[in-house]
PDB file of N, CA and C in Angstrom:
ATOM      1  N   UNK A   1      62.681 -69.344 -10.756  1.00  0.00           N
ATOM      2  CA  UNK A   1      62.543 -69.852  -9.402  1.00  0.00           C
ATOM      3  C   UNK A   1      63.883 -69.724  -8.700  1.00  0.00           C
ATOM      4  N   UNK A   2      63.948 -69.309  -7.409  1.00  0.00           N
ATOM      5  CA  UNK A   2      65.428 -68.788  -6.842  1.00  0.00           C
ATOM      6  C   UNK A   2      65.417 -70.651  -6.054  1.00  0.00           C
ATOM      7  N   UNK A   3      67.097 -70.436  -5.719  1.00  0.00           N
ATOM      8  CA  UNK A   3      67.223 -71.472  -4.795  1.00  0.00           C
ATOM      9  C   UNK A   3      67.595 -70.759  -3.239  1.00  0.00           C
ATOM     10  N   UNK A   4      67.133 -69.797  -3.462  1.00  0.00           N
ATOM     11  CA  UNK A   4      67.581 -68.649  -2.311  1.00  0.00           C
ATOM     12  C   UNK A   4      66.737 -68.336  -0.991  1.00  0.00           C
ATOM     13  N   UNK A   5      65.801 -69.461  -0.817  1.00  0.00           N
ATOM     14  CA  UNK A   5      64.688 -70.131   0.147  1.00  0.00           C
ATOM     15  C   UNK A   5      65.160 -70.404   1.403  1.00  0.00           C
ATOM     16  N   UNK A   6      64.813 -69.580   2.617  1.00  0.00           N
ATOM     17  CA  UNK A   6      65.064 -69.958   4.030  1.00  0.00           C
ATOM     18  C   UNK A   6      64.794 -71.443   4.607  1.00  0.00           C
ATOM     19  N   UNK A   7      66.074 -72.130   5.155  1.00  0.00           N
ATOM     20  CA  UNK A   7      65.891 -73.203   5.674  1.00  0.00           C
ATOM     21  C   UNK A   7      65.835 -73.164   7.178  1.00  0.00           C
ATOM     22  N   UNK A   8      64.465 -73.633   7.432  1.00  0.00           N
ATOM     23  CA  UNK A   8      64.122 -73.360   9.167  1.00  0.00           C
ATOM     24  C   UNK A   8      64.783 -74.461   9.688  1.00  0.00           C
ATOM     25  N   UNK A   9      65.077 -74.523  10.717  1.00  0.00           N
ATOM     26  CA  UNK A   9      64.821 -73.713  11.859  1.00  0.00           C
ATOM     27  C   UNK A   9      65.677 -72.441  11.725  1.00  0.00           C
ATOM     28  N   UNK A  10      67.190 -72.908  10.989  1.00  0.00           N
ATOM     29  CA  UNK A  10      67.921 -71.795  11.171  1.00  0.00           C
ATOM     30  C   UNK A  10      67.978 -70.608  10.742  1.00  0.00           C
ATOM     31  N   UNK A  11      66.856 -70.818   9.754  1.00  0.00           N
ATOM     32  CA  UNK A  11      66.869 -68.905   8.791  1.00  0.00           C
ATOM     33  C   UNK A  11      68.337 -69.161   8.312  1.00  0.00           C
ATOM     34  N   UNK A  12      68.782 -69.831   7.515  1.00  0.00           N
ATOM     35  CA  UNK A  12      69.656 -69.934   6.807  1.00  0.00           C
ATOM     36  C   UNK A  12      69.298 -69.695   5.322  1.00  0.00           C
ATOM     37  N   UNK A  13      69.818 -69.387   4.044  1.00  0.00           N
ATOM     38  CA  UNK A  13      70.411 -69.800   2.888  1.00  0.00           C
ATOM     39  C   UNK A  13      69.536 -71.125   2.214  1.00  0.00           C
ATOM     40  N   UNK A  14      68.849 -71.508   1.276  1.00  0.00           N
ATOM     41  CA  UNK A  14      69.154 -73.110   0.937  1.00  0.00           C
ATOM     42  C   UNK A  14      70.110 -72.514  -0.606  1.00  0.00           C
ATOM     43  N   UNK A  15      70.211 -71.378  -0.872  1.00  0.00           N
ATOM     44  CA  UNK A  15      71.016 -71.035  -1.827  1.00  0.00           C
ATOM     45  C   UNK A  15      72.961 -71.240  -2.216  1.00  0.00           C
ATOM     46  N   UNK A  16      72.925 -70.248  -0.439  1.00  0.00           N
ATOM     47  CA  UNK A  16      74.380 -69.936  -0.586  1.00  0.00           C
ATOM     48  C   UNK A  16      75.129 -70.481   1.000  1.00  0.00           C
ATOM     49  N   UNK A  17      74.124 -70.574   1.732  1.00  0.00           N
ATOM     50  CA  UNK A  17      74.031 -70.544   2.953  1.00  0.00           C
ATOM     51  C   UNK A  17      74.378 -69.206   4.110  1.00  0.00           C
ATOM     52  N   UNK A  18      73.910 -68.200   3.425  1.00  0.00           N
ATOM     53  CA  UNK A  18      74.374 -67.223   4.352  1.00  0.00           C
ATOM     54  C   UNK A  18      72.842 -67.441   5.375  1.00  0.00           C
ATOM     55  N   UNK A  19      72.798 -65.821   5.907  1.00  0.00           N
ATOM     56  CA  UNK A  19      71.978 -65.883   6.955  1.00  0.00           C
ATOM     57  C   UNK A  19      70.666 -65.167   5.463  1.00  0.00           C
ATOM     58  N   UNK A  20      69.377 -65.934   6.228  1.00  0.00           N
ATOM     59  CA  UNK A  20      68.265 -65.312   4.820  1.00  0.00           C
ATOM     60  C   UNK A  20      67.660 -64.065   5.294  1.00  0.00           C
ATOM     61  N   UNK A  21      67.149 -63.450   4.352  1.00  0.00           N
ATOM     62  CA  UNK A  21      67.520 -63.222   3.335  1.00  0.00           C
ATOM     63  C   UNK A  21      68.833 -62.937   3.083  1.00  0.00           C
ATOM     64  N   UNK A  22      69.015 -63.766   2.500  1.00  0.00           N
ATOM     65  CA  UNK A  22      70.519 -63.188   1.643  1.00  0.00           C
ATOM     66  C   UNK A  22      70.690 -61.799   0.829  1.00  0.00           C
ATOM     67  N   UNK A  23      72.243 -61.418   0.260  1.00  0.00           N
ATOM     68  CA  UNK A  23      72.114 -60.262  -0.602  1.00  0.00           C
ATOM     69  C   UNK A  23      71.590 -60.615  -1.762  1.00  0.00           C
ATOM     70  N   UNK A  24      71.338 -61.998  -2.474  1.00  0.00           N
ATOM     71  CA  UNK A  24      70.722 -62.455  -3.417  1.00  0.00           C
ATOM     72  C   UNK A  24      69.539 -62.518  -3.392  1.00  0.00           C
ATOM     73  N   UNK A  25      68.949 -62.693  -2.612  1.00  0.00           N
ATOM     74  CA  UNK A  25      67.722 -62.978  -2.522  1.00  0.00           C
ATOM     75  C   UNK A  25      66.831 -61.357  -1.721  1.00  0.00           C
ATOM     76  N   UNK A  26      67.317 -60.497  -1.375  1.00  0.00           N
ATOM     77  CA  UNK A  26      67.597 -59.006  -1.369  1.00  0.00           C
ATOM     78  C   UNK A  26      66.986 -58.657  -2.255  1.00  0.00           C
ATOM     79  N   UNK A  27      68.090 -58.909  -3.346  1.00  0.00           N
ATOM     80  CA  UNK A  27      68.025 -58.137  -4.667  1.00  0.00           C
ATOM     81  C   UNK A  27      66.900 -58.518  -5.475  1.00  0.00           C
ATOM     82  N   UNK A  28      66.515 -60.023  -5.256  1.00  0.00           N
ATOM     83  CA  UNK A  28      65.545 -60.546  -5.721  1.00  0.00           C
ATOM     84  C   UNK A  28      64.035 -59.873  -5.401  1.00  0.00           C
ATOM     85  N   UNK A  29      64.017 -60.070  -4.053  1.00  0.00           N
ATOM     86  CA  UNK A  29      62.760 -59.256  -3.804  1.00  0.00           C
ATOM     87  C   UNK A  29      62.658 -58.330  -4.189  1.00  0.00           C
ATOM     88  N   UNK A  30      63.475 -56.994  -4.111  1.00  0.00           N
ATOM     89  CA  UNK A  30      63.095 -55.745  -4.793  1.00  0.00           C
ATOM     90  C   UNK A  30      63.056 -55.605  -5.629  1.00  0.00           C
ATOM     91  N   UNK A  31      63.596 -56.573  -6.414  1.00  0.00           N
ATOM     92  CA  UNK A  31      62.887 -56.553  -8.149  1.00  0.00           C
ATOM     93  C   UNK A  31      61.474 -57.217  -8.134  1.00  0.00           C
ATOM     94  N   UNK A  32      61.249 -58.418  -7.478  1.00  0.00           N
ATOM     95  CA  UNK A  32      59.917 -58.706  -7.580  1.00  0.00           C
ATOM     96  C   UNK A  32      58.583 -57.665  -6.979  1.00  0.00           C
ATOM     97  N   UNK A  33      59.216 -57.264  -6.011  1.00  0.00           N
ATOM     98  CA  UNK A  33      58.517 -56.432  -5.504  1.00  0.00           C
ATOM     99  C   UNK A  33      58.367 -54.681  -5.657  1.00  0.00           C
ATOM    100  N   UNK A  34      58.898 -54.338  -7.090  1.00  0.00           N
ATOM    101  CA  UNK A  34      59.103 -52.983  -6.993  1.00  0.00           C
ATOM    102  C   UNK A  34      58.525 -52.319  -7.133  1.00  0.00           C
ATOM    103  N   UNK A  35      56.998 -52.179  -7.644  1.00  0.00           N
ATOM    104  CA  UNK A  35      56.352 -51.354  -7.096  1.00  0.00           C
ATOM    105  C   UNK A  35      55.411 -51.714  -6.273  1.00  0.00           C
ATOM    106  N   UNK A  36      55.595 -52.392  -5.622  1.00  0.00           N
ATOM    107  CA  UNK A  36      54.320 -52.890  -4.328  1.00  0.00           C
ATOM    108  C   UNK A  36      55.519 -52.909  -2.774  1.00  0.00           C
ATOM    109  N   UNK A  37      56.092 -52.118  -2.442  1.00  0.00           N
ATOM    110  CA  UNK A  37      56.977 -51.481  -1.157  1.00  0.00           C
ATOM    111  C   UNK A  37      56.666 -52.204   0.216  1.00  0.00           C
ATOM    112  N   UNK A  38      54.933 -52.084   0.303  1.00  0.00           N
ATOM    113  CA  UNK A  38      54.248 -51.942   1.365  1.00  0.00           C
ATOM    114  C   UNK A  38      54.122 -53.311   1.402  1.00  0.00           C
ATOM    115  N   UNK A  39      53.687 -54.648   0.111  1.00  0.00           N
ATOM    116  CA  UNK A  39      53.416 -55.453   0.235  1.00  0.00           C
ATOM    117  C   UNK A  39      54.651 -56.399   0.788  1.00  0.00           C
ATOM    118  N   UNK A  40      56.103 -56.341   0.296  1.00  0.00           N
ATOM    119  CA  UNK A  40      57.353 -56.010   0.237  1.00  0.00           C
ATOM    120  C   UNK A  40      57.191 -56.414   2.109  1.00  0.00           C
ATOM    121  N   UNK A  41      57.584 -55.342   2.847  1.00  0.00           N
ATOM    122  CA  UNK A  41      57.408 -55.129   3.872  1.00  0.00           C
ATOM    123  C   UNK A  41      56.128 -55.992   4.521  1.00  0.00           C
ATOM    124  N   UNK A  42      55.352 -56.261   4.488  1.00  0.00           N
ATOM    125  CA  UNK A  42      53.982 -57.205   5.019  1.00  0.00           C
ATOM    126  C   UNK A  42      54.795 -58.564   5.031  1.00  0.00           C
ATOM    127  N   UNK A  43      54.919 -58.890   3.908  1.00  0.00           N
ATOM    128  CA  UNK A  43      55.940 -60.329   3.389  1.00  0.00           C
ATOM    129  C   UNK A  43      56.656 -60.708   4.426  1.00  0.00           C
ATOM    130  N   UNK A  44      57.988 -59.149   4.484  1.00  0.00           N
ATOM    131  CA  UNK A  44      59.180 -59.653   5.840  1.00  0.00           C
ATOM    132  C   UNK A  44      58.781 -59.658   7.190  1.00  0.00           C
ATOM    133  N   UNK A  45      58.187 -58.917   7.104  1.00  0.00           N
ATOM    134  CA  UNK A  45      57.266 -58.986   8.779  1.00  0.00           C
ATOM    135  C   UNK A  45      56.472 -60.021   8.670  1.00  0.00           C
ATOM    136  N   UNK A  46      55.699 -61.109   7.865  1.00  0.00           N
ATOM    137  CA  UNK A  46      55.261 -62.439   8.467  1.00  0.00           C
ATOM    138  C   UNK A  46      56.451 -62.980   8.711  1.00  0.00           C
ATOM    139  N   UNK A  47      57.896 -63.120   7.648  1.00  0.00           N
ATOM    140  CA  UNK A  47      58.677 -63.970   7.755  1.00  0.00           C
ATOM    141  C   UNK A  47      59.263 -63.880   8.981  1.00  0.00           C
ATOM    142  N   UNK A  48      59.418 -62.394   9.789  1.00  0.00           N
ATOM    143  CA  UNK A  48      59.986 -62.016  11.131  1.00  0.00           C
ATOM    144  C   UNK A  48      59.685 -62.650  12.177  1.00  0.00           C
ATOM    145  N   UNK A  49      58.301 -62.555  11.689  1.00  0.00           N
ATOM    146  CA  UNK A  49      57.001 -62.933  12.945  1.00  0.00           C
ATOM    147  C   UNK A  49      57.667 -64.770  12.758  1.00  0.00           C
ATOM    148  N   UNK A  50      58.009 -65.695  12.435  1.00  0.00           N
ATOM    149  CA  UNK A  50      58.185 -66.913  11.845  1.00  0.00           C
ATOM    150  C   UNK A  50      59.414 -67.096  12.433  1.00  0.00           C
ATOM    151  N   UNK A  51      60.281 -66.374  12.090  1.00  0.00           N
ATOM    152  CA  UNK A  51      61.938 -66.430  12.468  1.00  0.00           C
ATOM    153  C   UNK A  51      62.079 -66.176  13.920  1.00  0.00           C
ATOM    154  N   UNK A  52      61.147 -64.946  14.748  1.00  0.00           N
ATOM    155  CA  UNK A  52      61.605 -64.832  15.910  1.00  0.00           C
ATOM    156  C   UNK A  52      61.048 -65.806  16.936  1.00  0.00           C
ATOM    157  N   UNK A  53      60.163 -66.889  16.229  1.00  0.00           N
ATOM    158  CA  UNK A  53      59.894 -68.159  17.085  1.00  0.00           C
ATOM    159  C   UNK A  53      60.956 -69.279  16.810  1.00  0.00           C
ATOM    160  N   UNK A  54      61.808 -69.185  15.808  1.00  0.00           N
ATOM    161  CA  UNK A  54      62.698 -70.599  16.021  1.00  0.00           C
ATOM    162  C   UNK A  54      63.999 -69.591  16.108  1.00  0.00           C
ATOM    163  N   UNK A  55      64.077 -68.261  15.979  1.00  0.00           N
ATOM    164  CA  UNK A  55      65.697 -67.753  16.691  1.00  0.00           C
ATOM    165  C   UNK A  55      65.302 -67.109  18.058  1.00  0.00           C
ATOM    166  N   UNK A  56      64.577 -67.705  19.236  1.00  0.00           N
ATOM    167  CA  UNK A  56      64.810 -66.785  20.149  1.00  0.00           C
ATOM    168  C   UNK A  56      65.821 -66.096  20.940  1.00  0.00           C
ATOM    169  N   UNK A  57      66.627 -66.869  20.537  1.00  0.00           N
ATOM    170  CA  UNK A  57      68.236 -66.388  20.828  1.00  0.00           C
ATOM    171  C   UNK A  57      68.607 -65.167  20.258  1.00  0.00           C
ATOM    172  N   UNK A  58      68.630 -64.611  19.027  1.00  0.00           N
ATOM    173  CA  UNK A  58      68.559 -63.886  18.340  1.00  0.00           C
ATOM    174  C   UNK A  58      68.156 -62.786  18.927  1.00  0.00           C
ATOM    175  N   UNK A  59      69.128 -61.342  19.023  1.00  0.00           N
ATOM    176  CA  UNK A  59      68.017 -60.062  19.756  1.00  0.00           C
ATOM    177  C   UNK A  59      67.480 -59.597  18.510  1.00  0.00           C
ATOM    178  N   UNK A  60      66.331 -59.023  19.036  1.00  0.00           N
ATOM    179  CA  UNK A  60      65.240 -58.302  18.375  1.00  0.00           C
ATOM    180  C   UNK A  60      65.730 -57.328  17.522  1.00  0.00           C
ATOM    181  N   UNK A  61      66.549 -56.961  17.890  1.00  0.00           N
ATOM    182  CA  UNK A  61      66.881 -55.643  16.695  1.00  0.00           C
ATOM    183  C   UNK A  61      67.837 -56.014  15.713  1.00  0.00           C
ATOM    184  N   UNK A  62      68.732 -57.047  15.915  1.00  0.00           N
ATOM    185  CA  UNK A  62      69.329 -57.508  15.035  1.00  0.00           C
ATOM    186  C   UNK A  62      68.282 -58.085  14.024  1.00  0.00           C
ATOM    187  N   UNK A  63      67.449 -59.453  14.432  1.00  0.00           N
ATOM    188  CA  UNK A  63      66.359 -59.913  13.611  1.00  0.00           C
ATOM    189  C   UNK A  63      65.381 -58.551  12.596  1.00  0.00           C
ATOM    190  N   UNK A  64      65.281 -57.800  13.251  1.00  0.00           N
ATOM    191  CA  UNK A  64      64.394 -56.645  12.502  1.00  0.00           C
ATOM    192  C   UNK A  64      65.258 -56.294  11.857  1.00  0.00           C
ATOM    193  N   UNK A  65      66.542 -55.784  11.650  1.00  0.00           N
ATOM    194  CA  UNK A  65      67.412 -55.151  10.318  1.00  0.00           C
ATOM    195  C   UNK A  65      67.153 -56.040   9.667  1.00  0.00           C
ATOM    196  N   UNK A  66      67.823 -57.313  10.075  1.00  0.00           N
ATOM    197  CA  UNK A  66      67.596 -58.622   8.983  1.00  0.00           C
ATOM    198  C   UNK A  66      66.419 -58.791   8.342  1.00  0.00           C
ATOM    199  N   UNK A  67      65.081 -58.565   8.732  1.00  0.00           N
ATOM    200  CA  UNK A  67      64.412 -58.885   8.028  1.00  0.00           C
ATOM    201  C   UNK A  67      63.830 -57.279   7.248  1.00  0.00           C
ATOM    202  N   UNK A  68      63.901 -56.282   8.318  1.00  0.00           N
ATOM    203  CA  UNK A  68      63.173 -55.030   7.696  1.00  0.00           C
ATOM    204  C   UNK A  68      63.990 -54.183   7.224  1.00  0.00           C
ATOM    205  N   UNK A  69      64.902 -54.029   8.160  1.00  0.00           N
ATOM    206  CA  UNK A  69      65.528 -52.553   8.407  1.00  0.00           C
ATOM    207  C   UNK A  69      66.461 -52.233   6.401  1.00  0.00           C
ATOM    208  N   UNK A  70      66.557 -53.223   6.132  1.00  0.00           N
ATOM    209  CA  UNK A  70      67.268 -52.808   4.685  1.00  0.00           C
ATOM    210  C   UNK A  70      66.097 -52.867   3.349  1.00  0.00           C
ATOM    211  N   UNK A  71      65.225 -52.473   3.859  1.00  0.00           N
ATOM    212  CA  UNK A  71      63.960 -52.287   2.710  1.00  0.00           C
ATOM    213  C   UNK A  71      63.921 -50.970   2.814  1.00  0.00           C
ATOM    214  N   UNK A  72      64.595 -49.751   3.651  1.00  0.00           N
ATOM    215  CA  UNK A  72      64.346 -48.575   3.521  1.00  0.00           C
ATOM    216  C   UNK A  72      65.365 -48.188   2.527  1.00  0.00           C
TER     217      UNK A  72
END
């Protein structure tokens, strides 16, 4: 079990406190997720869809690397 769990509102860390996903929790998923890519991706895009209602501050393309853009 990770302690590497987004704390809302801020999309923070409850691990390390960086911004979540973390590089720990990164690494985590793509091991949990390594051969299911697509499911992987479904996952961060609900979590996106979640995050870009309590960061609206946040621009959009920054939020999408953060959540997608480093699964390629």
């Amino acid at each position: 079990m990770t302690t590497h769990l987004p704390i809302r509102p801020a999309w923070t860390c409850g691990g390390c406190a960086g911004e979540w996903p973390c590089q720990t929790r990164r690494r985590e998923l793509r091991a949990e997720y390594d051969r299911a890519p697509v499911s992987l991706a479904l996952y961060l895009a609900a979590q996106l869809v979640d995050a870009a209602q309590d960061l609206a501050h946040v621009p959009a393309g920054h939020l999408h690397y953060r959540f997608l853009g480093w699964t390629r």
